[in-house]
C-alpha atoms as a PDB file:
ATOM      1  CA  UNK A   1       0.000   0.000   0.000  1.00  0.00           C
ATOM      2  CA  UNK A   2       3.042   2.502   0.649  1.00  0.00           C
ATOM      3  CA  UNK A   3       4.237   2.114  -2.881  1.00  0.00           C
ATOM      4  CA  UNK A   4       0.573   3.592  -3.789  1.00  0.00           C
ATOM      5  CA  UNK A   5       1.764   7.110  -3.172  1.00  0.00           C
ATOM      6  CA  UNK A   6       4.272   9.225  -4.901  1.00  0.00           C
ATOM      7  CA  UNK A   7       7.853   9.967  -3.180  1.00  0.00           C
ATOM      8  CA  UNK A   8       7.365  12.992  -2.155  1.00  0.00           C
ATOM      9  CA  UNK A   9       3.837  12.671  -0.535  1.00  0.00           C
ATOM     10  CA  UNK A  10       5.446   9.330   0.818  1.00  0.00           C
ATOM     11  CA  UNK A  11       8.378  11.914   2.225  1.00  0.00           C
ATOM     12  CA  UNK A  12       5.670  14.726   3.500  1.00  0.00           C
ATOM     13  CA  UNK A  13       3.962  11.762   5.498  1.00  0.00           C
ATOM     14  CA  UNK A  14       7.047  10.240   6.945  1.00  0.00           C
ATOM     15  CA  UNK A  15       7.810  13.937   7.990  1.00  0.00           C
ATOM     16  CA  UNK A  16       4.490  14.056   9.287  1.00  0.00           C
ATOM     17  CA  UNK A  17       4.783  10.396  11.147  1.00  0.00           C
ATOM     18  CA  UNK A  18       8.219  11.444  12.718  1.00  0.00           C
ATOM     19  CA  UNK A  19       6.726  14.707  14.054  1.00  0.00           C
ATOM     20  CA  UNK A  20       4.208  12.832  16.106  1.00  0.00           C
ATOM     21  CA  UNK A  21       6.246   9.960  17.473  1.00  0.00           C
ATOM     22  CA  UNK A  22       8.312  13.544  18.599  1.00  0.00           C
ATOM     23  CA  UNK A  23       5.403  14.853  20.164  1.00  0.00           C
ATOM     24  CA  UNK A  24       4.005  11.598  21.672  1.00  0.00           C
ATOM     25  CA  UNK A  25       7.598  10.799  23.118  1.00  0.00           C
ATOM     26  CA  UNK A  26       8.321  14.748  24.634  1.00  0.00           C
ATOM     27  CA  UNK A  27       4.852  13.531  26.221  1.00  0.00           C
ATOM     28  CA  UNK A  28       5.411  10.033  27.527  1.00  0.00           C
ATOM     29  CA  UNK A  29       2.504   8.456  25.252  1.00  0.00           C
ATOM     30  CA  UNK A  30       2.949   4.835  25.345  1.00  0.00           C
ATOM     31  CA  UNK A  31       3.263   3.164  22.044  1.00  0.00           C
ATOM     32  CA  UNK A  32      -0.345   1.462  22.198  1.00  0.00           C
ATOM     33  CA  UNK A  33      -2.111   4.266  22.137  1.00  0.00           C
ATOM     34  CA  UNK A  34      -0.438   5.989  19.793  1.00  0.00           C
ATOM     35  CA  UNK A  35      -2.454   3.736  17.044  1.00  0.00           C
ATOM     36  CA  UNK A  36      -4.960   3.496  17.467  1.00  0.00           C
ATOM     37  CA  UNK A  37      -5.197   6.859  18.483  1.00  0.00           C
ATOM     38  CA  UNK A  38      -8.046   8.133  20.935  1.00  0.00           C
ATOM     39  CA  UNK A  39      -9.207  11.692  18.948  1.00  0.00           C
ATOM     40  CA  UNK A  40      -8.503  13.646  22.002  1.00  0.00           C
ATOM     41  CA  UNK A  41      -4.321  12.972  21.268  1.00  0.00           C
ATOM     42  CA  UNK A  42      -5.246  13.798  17.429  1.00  0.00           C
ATOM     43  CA  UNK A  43      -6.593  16.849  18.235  1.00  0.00           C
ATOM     44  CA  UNK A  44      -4.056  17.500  20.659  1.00  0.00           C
ATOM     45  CA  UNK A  45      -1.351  17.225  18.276  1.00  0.00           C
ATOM     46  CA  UNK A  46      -3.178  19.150  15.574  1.00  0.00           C
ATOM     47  CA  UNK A  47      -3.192  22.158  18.166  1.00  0.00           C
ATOM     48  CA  UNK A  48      -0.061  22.254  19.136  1.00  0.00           C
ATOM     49  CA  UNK A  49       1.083  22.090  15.538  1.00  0.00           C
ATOM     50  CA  UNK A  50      -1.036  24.888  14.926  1.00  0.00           C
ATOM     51  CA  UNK A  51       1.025  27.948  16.030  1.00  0.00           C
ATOM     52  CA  UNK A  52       4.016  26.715  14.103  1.00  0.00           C
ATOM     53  CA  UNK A  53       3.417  25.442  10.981  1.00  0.00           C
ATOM     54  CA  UNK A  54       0.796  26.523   7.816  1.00  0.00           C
ATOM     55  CA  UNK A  55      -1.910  25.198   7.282  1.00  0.00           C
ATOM     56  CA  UNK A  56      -1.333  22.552   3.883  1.00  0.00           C
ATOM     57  CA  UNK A  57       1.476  21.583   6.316  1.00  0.00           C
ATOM     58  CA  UNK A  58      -0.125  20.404   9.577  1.00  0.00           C
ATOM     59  CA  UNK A  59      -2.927  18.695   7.076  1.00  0.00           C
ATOM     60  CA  UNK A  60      -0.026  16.523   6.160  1.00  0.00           C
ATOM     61  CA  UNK A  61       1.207  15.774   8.298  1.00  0.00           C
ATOM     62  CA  UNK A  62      -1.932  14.590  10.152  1.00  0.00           C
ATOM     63  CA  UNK A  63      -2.249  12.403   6.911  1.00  0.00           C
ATOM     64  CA  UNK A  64       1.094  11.236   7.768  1.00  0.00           C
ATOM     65  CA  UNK A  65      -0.452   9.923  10.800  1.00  0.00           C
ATOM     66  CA  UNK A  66      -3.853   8.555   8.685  1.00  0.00           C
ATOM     67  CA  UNK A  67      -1.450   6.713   6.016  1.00  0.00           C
ATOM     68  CA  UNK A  68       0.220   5.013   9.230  1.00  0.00           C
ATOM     69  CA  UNK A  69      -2.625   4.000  11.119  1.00  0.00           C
ATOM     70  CA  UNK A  70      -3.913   2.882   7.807  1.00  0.00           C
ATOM     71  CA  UNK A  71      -0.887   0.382   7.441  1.00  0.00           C
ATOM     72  CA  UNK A  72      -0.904  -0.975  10.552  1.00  0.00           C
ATOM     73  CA  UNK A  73      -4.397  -1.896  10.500  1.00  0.00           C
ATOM     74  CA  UNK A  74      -5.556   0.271  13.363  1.00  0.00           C
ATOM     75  CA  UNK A  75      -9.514   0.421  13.221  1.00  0.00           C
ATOM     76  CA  UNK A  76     -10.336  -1.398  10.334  1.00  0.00           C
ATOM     77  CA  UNK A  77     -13.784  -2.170   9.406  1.00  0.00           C
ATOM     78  CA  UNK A  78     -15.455  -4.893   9.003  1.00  0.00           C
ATOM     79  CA  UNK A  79     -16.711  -6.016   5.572  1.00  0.00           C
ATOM     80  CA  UNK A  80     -19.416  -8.273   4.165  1.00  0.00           C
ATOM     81  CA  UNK A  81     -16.049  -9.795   2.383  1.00  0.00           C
ATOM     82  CA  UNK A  82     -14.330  -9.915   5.867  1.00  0.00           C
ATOM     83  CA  UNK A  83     -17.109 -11.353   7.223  1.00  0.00           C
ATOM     84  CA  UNK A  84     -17.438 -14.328   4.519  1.00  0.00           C
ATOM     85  CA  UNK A  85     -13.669 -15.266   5.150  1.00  0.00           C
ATOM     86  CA  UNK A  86     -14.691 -15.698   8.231  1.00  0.00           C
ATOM     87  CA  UNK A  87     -17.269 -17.593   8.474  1.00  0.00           C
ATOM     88  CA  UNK A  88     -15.921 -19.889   6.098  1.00  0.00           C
ATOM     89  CA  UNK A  89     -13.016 -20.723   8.976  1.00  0.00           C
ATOM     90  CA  UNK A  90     -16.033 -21.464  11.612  1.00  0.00           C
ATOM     91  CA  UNK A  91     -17.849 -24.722  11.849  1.00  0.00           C
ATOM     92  CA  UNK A  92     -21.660 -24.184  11.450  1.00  0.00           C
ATOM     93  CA  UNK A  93     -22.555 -27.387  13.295  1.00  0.00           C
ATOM     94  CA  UNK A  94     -20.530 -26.188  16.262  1.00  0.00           C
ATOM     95  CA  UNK A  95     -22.521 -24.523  19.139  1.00  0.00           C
ATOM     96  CA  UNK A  96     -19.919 -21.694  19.974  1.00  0.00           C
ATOM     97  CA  UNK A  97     -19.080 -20.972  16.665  1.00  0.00           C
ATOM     98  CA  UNK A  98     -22.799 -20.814  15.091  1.00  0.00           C
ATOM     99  CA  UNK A  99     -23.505 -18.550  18.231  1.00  0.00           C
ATOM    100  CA  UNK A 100     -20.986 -16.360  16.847  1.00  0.00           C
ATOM    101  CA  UNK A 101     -21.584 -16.356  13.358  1.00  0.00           C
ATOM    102  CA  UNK A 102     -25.444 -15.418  14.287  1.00  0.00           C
ATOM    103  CA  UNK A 103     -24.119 -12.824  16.736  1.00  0.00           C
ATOM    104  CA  UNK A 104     -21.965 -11.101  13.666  1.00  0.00           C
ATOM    105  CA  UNK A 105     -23.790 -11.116  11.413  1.00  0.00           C
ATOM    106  CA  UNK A 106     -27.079  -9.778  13.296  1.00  0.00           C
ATOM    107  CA  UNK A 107     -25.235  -7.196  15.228  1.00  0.00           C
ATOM    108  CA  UNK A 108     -23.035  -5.856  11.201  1.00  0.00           C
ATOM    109  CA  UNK A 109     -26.610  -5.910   9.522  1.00  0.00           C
ATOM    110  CA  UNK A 110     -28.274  -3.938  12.107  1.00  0.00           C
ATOM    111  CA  UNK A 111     -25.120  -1.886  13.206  1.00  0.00           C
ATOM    112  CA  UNK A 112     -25.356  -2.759  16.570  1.00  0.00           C
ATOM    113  CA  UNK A 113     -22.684  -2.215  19.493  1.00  0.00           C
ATOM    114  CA  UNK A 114     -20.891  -5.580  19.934  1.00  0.00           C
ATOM    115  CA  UNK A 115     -21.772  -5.063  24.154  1.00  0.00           C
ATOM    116  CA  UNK A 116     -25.455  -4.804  23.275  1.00  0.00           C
ATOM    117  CA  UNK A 117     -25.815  -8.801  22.325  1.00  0.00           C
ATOM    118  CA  UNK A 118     -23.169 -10.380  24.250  1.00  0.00           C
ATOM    119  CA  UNK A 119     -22.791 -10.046  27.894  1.00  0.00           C
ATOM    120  CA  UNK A 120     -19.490  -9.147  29.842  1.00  0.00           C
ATOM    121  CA  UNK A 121     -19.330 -12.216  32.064  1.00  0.00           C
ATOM    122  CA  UNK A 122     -20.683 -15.409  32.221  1.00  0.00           C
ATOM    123  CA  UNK A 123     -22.330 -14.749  35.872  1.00  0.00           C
ATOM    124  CA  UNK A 124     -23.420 -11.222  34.487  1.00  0.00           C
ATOM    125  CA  UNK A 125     -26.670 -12.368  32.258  1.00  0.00           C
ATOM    126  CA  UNK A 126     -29.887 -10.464  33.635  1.00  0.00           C
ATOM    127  CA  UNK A 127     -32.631 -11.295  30.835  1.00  0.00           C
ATOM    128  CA  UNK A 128     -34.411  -7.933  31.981  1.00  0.00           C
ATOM    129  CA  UNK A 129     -30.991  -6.045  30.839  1.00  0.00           C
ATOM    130  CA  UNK A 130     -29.468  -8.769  27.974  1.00  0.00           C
ATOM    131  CA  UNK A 131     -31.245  -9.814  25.420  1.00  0.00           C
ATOM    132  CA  UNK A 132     -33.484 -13.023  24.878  1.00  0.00           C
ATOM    133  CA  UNK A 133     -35.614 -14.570  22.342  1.00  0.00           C
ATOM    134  CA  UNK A 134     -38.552 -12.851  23.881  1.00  0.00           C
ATOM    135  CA  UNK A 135     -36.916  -9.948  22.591  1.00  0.00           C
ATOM    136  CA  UNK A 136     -37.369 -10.997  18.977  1.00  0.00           C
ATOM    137  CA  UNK A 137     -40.458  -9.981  17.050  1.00  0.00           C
ATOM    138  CA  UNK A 138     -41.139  -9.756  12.900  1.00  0.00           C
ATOM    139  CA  UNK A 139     -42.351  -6.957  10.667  1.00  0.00           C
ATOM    140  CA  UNK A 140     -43.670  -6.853   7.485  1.00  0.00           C
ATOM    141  CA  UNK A 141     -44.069  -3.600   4.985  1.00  0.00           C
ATOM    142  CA  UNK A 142     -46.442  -2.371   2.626  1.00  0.00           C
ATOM    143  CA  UNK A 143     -44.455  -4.035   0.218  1.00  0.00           C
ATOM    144  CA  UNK A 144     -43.902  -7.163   1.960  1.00  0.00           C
ATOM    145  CA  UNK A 145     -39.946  -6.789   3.396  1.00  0.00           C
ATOM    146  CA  UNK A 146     -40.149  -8.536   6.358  1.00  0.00           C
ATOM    147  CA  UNK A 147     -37.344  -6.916   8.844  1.00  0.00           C
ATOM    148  CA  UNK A 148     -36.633  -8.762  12.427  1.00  0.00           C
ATOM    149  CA  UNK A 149     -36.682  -6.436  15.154  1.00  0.00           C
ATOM    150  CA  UNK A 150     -34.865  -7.026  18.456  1.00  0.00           C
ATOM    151  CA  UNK A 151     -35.904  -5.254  21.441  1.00  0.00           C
ATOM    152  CA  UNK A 152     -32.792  -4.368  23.579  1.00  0.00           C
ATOM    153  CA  UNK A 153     -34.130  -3.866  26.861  1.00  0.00           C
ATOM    154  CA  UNK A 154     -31.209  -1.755  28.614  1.00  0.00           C
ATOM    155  CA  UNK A 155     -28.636   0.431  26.951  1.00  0.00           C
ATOM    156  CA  UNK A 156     -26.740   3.528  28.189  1.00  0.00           C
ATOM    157  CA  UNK A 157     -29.209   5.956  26.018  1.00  0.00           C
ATOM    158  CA  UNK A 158     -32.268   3.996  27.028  1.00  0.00           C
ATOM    159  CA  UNK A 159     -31.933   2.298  30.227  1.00  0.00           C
ATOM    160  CA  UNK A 160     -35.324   2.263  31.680  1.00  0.00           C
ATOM    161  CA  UNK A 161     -37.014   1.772  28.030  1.00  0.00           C
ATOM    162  CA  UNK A 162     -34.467   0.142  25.865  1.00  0.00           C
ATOM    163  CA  UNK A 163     -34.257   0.211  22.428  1.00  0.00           C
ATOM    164  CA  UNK A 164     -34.513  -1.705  19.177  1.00  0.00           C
ATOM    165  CA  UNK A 165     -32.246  -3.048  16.510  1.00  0.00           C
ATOM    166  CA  UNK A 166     -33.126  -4.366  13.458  1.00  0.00           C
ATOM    167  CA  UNK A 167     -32.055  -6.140  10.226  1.00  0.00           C
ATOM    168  CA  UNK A 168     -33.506  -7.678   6.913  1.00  0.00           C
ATOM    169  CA  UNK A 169     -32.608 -10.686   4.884  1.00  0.00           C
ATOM    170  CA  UNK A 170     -29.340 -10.535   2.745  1.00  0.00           C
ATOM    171  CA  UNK A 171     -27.900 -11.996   0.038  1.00  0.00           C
ATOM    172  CA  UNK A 172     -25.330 -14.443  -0.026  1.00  0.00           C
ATOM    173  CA  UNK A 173     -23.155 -16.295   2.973  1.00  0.00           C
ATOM    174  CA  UNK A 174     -23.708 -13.201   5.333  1.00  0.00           C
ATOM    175  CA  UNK A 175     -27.698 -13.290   5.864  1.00  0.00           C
ATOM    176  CA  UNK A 176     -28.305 -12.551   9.530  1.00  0.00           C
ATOM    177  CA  UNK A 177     -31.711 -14.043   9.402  1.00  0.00           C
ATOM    178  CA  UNK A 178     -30.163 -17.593   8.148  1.00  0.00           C
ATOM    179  CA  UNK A 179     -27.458 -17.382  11.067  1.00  0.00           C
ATOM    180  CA  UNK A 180     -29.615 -16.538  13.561  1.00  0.00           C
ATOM    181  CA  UNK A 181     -32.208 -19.616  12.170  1.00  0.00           C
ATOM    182  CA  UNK A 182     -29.529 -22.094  12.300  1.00  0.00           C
ATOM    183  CA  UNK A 183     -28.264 -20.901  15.796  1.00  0.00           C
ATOM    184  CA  UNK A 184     -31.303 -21.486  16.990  1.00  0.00           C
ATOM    185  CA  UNK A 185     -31.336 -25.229  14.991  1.00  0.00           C
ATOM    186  CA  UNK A 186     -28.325 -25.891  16.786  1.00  0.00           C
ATOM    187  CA  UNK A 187     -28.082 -24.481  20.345  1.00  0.00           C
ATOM    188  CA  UNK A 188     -32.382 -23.979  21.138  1.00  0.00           C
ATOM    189  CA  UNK A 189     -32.353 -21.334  23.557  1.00  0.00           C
ATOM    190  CA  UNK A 190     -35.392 -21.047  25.935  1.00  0.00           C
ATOM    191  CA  UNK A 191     -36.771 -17.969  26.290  1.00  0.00           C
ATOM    192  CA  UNK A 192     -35.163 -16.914  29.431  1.00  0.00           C
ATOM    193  CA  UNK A 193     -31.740 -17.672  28.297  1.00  0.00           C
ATOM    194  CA  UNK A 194     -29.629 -15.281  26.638  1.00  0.00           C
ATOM    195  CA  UNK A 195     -30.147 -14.993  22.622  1.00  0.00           C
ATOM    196  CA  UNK A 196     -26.698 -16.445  21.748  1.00  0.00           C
ATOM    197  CA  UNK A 197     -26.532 -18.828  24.264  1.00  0.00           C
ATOM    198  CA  UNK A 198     -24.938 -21.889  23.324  1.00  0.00           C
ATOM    199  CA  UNK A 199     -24.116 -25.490  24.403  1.00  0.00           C
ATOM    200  CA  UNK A 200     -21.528 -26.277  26.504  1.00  0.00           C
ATOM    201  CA  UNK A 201     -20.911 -29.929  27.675  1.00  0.00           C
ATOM    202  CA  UNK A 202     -24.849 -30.461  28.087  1.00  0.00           C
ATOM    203  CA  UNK A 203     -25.651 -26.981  29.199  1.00  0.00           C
ATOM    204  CA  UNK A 204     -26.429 -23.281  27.965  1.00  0.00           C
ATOM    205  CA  UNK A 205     -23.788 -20.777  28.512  1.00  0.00           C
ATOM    206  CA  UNK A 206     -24.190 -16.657  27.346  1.00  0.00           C
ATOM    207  CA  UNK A 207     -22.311 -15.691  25.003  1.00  0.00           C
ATOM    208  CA  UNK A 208     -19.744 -13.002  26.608  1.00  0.00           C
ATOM    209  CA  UNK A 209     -18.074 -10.264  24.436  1.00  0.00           C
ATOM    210  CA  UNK A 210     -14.458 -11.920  25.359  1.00  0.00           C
ATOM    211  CA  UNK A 211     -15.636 -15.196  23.784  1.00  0.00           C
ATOM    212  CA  UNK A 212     -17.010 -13.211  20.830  1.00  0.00           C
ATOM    213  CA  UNK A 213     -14.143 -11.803  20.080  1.00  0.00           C
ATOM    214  CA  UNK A 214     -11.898 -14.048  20.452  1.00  0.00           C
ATOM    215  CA  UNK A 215     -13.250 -16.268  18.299  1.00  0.00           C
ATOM    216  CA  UNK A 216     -13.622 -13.941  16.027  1.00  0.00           C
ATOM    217  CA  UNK A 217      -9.663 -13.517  16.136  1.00  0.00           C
ATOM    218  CA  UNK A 218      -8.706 -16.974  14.878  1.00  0.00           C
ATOM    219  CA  UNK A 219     -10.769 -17.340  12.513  1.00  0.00           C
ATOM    220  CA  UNK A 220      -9.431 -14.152  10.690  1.00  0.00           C
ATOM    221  CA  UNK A 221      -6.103 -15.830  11.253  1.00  0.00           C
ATOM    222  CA  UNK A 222      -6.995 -18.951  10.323  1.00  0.00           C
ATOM    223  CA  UNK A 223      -8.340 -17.309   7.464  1.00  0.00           C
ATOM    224  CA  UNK A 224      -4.935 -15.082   6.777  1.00  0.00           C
ATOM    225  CA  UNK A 225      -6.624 -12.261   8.041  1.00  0.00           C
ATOM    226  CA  UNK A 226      -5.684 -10.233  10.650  1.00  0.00           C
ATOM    227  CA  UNK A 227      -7.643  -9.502  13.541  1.00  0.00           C
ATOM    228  CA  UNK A 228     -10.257  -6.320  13.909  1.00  0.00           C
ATOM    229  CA  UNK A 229     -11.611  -4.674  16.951  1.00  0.00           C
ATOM    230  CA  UNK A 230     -14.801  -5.448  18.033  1.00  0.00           C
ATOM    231  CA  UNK A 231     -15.923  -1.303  17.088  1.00  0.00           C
ATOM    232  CA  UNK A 232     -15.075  -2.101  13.548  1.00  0.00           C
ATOM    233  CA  UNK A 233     -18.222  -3.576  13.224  1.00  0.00           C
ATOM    234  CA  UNK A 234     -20.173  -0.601  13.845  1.00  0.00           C
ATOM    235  CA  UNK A 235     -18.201   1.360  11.610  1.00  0.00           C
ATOM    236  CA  UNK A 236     -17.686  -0.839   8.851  1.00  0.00           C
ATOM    237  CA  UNK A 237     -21.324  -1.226   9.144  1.00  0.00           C
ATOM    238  CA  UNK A 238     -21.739   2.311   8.530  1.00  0.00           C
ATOM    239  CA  UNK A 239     -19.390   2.269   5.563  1.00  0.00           C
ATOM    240  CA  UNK A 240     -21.527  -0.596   4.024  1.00  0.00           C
ATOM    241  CA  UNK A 241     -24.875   1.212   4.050  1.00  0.00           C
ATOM    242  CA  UNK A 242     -23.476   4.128   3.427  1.00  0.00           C
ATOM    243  CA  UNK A 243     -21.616   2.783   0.215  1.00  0.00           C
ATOM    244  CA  UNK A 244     -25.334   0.931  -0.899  1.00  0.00           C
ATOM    245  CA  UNK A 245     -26.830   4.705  -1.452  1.00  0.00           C
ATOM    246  CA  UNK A 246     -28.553   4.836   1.954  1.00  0.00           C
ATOM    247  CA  UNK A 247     -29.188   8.189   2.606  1.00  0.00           C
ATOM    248  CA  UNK A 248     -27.675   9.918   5.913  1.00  0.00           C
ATOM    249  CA  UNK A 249     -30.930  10.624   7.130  1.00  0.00           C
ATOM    250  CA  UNK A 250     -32.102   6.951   7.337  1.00  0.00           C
ATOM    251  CA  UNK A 251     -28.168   6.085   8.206  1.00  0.00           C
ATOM    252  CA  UNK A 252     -28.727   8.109  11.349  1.00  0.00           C
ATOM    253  CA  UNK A 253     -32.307   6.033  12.595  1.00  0.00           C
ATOM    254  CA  UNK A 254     -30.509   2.584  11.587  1.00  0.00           C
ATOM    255  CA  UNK A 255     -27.473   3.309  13.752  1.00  0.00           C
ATOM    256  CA  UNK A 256     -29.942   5.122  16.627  1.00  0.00           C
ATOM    257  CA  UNK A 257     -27.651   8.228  16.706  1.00  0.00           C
ATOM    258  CA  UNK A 258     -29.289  11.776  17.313  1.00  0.00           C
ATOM    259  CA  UNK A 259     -28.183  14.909  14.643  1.00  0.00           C
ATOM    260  CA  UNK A 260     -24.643  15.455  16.994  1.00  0.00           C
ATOM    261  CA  UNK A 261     -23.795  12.124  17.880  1.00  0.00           C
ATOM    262  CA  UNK A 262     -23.789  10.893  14.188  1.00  0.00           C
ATOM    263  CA  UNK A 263     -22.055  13.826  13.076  1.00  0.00           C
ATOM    264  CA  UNK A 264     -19.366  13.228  15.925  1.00  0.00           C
ATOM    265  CA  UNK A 265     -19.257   9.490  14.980  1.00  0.00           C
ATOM    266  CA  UNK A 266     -18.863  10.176  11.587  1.00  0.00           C
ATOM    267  CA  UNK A 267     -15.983  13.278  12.150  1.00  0.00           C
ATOM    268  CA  UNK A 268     -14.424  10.853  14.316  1.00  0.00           C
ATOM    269  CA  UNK A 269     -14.102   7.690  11.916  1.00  0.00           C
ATOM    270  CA  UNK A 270     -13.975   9.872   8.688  1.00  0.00           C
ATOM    271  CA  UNK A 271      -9.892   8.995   8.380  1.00  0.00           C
ATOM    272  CA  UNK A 272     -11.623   5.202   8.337  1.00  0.00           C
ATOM    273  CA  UNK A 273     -14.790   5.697   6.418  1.00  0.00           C
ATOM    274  CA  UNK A 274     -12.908   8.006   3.440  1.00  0.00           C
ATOM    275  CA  UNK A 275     -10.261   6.090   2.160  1.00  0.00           C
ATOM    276  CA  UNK A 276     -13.673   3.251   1.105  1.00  0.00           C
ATOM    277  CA  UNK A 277     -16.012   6.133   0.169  1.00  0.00           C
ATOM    278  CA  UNK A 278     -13.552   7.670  -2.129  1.00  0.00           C
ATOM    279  CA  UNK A 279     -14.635   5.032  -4.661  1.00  0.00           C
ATOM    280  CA  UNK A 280     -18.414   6.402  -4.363  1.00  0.00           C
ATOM    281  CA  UNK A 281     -18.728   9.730  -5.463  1.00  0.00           C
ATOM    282  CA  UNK A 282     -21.737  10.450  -4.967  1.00  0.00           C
ATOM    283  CA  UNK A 283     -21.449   9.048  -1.164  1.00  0.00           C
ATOM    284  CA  UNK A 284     -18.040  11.305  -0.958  1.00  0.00           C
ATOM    285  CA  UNK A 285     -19.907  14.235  -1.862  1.00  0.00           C
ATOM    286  CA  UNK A 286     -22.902  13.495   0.947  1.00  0.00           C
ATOM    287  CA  UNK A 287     -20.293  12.607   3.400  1.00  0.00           C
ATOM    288  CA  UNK A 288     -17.688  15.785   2.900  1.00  0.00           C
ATOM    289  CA  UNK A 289     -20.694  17.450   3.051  1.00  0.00           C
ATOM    290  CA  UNK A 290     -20.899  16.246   7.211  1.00  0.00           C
ATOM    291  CA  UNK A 291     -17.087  16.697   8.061  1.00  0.00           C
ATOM    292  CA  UNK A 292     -15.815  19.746   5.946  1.00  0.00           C
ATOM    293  CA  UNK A 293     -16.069  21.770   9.162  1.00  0.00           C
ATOM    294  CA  UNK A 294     -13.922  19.217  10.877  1.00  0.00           C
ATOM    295  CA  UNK A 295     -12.050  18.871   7.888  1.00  0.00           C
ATOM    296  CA  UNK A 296     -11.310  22.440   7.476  1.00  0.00           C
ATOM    297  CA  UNK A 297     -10.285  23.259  11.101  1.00  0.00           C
ATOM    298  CA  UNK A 298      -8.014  20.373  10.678  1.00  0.00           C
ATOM    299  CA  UNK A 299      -5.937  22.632   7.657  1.00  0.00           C
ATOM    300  CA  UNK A 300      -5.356  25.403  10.017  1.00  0.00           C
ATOM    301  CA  UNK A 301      -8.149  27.895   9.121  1.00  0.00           C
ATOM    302  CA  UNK A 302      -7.505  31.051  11.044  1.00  0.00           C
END
């Protein structure tokens, strides 16, 4: 990917990348969080640059910083393709790994937080705060989509009324409905257990976010892949609707986020989200349209 770019935008980023291993060192950042990067640091850096170099010049360096994390893998998303590779690495007659399968695919589709289906510890599952099959329910439109719809019944927006997630049938290897059919096929959890439950020498056991993820993990490596982070669902969730022509309006009730908090999410992922959207030009255009103002305090504007 570094041979992509021409030697001297290759030279301006490496500038750019030295200049913020300077400023992370002079600060005593340790190396983990210097990629990923938490937005605070970014912004940070992009201040302190401010006051000493033009504008064209702190944007590229901060680019510098993009191409890296880019490299390096930090906050990928998740893609339907992604996905695929790894489900073909998981055995769909296996409890743990159908439970997961379901669980990924149901929580890309319907761009769901990873902590809203699993639970955080095995002795942690509360079916009035984690979600069951009670939960479940199906609706069908004037046109005769029928869309599952699971009822979350605690999250940190919503944690007296909950909220609801949904997704609709897909094509190919990736259809959440399918996963979630054959989890149940395999692992039959009752009503009070959790909804990706699965068997465990002879009993049901929740499905916890560590297991998830860690499942997760080999099969991208088994598949050659490497790892994501469990957020890269949400975002590359995002990126896939938005890349299918849904419109930010509709983007925004799909992903549950008020005006500001999708505005934020998207400012804060754009160095993920534009690199894919590029190839979209008419979903570049929409989505510029959403972080210019970001984008444009980011070059310096005084």
């Amino acid at each position: 990917m570094s041979n992509a770019w021409s030697e001297s935008t290759h030279e301006g980023y490496s500038s750019g990348l030295l200049v913020w291993h300077v400023y992370c060192d002079k600060r005593s950042i340790p190396e983990l969080q210097r990629a990923p990067a938490h937005p605070a640091l970014l912004s940070s850096f992009v201040a302190n640059l401010a006051g000493s170099y033009a504008g064209n010049t702190v944007s590229n360096y901060l680019y510098g910083v993009r191409a890296w994390h880019i490299l390096h893998g930090a906050e990928q998303p998740y893609t339907v393709d992604f996905i695929t590779k790894v489900g073909e690495q998981l055995n769909h007659e296996d409890p743990l790994d159908i439970s997961v399968f379901a669980c990924l695919t149901d929580g890309f589709y319907s761009v769901a937080r990873v902590g809203k289906l699993t639970v955080p510890r095995l002795d942690a599952f509360n079916p009035q705060d984690h979600v069951t099959p009670t939960n479940l329910r199906t609706e069908t439109n004037q046109s005769g989509t029928e869309t599952t719809v699971l009822h979350v019944p605690k999250t940190k927006a919503a944690p007296v009324e909950g909220d609801d997630i949904y997704w609709t049938r897909q094509n190919g290897p990736t259809d959440p409905s399918e996963a979630l059919a054959n989890h149940f096929r395999i692992n039959k959890p009752s009503n009070s257990d959790h909804l990706f439950a699965y068997l465990h020498k002879g009993c049901l056991r929740p499905l916890t976010k560590r297991a998830f993820i860690k499942r997760i993990a080999a099969a991208a490596r088994a598949a050659g892949l490497e790892p994501l982070q469990g957020h890269g669902i949400r975002i590359g969730a995002t990126l896939h609707y938005l890349l299918r022509g849904v419109p930010m309006e509709a983007m925004k009730v799909l992903g549950r986020w008020s005006s500001k908090a999708f505005m934020r999410y998207l400012r804060k992922h754009a160095q993920i989200l534009t690199p894919y959207i590029q190839a979209n030009p008419e979903a570049h255009r929409t989505f510029l349209q959403f972080i210019m103002p970001s984008t444009a305090m980011l070059r310096g504007r005084r």
